[in-house]
C-alpha atoms as a PDB file:
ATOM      1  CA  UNK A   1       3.408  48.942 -15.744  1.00  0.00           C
ATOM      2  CA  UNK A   2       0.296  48.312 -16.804  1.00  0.00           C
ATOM      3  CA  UNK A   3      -2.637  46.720 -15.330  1.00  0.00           C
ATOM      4  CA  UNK A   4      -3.211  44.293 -17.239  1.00  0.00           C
ATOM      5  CA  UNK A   5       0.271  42.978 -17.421  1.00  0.00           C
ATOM      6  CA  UNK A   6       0.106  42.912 -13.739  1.00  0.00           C
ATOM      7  CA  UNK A   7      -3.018  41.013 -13.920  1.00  0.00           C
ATOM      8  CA  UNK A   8      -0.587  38.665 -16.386  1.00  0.00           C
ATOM      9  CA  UNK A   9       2.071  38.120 -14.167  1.00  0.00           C
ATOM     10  CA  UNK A  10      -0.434  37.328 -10.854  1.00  0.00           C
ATOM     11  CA  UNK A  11      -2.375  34.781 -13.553  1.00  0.00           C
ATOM     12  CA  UNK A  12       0.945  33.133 -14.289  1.00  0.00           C
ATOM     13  CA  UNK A  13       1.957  33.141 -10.483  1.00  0.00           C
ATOM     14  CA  UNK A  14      -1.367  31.143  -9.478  1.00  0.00           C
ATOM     15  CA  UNK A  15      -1.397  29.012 -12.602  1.00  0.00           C
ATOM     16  CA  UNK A  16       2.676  27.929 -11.523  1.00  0.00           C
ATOM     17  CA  UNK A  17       1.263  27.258  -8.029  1.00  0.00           C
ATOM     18  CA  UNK A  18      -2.013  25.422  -9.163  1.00  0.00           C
ATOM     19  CA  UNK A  19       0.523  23.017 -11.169  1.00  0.00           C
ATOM     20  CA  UNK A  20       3.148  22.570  -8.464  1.00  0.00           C
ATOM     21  CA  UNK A  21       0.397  21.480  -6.609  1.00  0.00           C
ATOM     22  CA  UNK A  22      -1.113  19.069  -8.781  1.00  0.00           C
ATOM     23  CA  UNK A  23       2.263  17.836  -9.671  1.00  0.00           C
ATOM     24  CA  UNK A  24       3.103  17.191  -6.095  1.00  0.00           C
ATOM     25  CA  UNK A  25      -0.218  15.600  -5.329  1.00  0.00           C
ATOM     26  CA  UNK A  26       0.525  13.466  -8.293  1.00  0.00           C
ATOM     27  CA  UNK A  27       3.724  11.972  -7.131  1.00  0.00           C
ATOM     28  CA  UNK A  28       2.339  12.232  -3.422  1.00  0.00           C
ATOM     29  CA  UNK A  29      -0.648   9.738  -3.855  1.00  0.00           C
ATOM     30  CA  UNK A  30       1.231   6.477  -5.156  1.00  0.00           C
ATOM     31  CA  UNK A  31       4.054   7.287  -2.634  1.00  0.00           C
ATOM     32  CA  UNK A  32       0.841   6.352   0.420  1.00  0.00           C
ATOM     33  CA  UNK A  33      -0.065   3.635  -1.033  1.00  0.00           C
ATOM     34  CA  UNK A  34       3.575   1.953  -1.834  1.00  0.00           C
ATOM     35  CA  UNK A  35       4.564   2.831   1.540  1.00  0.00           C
ATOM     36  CA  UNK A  36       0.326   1.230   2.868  1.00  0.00           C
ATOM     37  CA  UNK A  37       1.544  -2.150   0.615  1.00  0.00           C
ATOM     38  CA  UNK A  38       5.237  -2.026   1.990  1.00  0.00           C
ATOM     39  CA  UNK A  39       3.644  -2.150   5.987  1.00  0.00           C
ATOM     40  CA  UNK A  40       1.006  -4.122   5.007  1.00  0.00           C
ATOM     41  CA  UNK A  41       3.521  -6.673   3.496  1.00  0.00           C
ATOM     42  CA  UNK A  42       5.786  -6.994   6.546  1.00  0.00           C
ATOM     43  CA  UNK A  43       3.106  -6.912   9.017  1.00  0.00           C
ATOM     44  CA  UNK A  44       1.292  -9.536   6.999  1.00  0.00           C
ATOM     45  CA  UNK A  45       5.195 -11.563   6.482  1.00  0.00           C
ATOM     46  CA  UNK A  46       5.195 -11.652  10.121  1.00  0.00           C
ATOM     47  CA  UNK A  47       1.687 -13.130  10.511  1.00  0.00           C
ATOM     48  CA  UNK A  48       2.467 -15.889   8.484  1.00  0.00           C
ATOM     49  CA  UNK A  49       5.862 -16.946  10.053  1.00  0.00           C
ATOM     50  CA  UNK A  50       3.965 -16.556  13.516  1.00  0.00           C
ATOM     51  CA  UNK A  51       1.369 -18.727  11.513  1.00  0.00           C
ATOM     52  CA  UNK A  52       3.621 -21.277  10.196  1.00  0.00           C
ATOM     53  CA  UNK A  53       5.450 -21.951  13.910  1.00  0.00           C
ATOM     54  CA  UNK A  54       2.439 -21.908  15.844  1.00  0.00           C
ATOM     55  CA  UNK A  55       0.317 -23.674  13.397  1.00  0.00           C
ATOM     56  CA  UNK A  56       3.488 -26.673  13.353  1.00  0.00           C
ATOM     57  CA  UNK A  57       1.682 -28.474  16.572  1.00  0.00           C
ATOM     58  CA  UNK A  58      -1.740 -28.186  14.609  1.00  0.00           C
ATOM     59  CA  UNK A  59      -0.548 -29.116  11.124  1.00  0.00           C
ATOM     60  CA  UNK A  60      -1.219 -25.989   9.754  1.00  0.00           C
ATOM     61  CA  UNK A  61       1.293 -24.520   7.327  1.00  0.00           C
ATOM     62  CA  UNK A  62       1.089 -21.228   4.787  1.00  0.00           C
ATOM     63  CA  UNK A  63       3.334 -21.808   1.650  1.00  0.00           C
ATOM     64  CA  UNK A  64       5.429 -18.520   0.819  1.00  0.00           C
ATOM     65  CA  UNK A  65       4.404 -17.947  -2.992  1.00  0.00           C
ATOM     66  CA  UNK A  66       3.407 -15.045  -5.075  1.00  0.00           C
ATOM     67  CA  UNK A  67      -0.392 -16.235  -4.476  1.00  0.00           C
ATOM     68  CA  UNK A  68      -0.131 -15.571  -0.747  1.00  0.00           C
ATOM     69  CA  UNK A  69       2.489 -12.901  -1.079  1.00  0.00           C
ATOM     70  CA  UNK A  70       0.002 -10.607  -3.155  1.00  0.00           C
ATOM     71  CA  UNK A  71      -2.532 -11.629  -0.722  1.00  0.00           C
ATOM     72  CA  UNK A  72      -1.354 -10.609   2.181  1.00  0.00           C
ATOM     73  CA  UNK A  73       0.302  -7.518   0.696  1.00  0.00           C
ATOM     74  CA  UNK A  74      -2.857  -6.395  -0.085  1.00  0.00           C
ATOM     75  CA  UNK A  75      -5.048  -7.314   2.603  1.00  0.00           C
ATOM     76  CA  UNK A  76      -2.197  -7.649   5.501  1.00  0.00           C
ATOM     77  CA  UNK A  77      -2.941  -9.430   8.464  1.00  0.00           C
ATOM     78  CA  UNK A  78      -6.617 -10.684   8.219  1.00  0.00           C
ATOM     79  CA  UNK A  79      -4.971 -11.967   4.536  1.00  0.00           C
ATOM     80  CA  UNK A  80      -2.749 -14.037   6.543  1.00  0.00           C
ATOM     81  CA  UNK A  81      -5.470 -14.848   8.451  1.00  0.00           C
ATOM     82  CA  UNK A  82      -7.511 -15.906   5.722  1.00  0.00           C
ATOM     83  CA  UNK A  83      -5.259 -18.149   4.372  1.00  0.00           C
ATOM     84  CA  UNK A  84      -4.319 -19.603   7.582  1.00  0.00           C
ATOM     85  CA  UNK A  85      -8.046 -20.476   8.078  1.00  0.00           C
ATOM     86  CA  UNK A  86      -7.822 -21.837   4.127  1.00  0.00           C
ATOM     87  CA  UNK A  87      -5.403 -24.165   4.330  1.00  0.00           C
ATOM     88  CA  UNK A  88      -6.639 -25.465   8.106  1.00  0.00           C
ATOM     89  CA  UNK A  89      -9.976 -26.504   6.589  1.00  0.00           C
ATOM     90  CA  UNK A  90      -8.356 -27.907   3.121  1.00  0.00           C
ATOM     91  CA  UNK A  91     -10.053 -26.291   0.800  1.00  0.00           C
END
């Protein structure tokens, strides 16, 4: 062989593993932060049924809607939190 077809073939090697890894990065990424949302979601669903049967002596009650559902997806527990502290002040 030649040397420059070897020079090829180790090119085409490191290119394959360059895209395998930015392939696998790709589909790595939004896998974190699905699985981030997905705790973030239950921890936050428990927050707000703690909320909601605590908060009964007070007066205090979260509604479950998509509002609050995205909220506390996204923020988790101090979103439940927040709108725990929202709807005890009436705003």
């Amino acid at each position: 062989m030649e040397m420059s077809t070897e020079i090829g073939i180790l090119l085409a090697y490191a290119l394959g593993i360059f895209a395998l890894y930015v392939v696998g990065y790709m589909f790595l990424v939004p896998i974190k932060i699905l699985l981030r949302l997905v705790i973030n979601s239950v921890a936050g669903a428990i927050a707000i049924l703690a909320t909601n049967w605590i908060g009964a002596y007070w007066g205090v009650h979260i509604s479950l809607n998509v509002l609050s559902a995205v909220l506390v997806g996204i923020l988790g527990v101090p979103g439940a939190i927040l709108l725990a502290v929202y709807h005890a002040v009436g705003l």
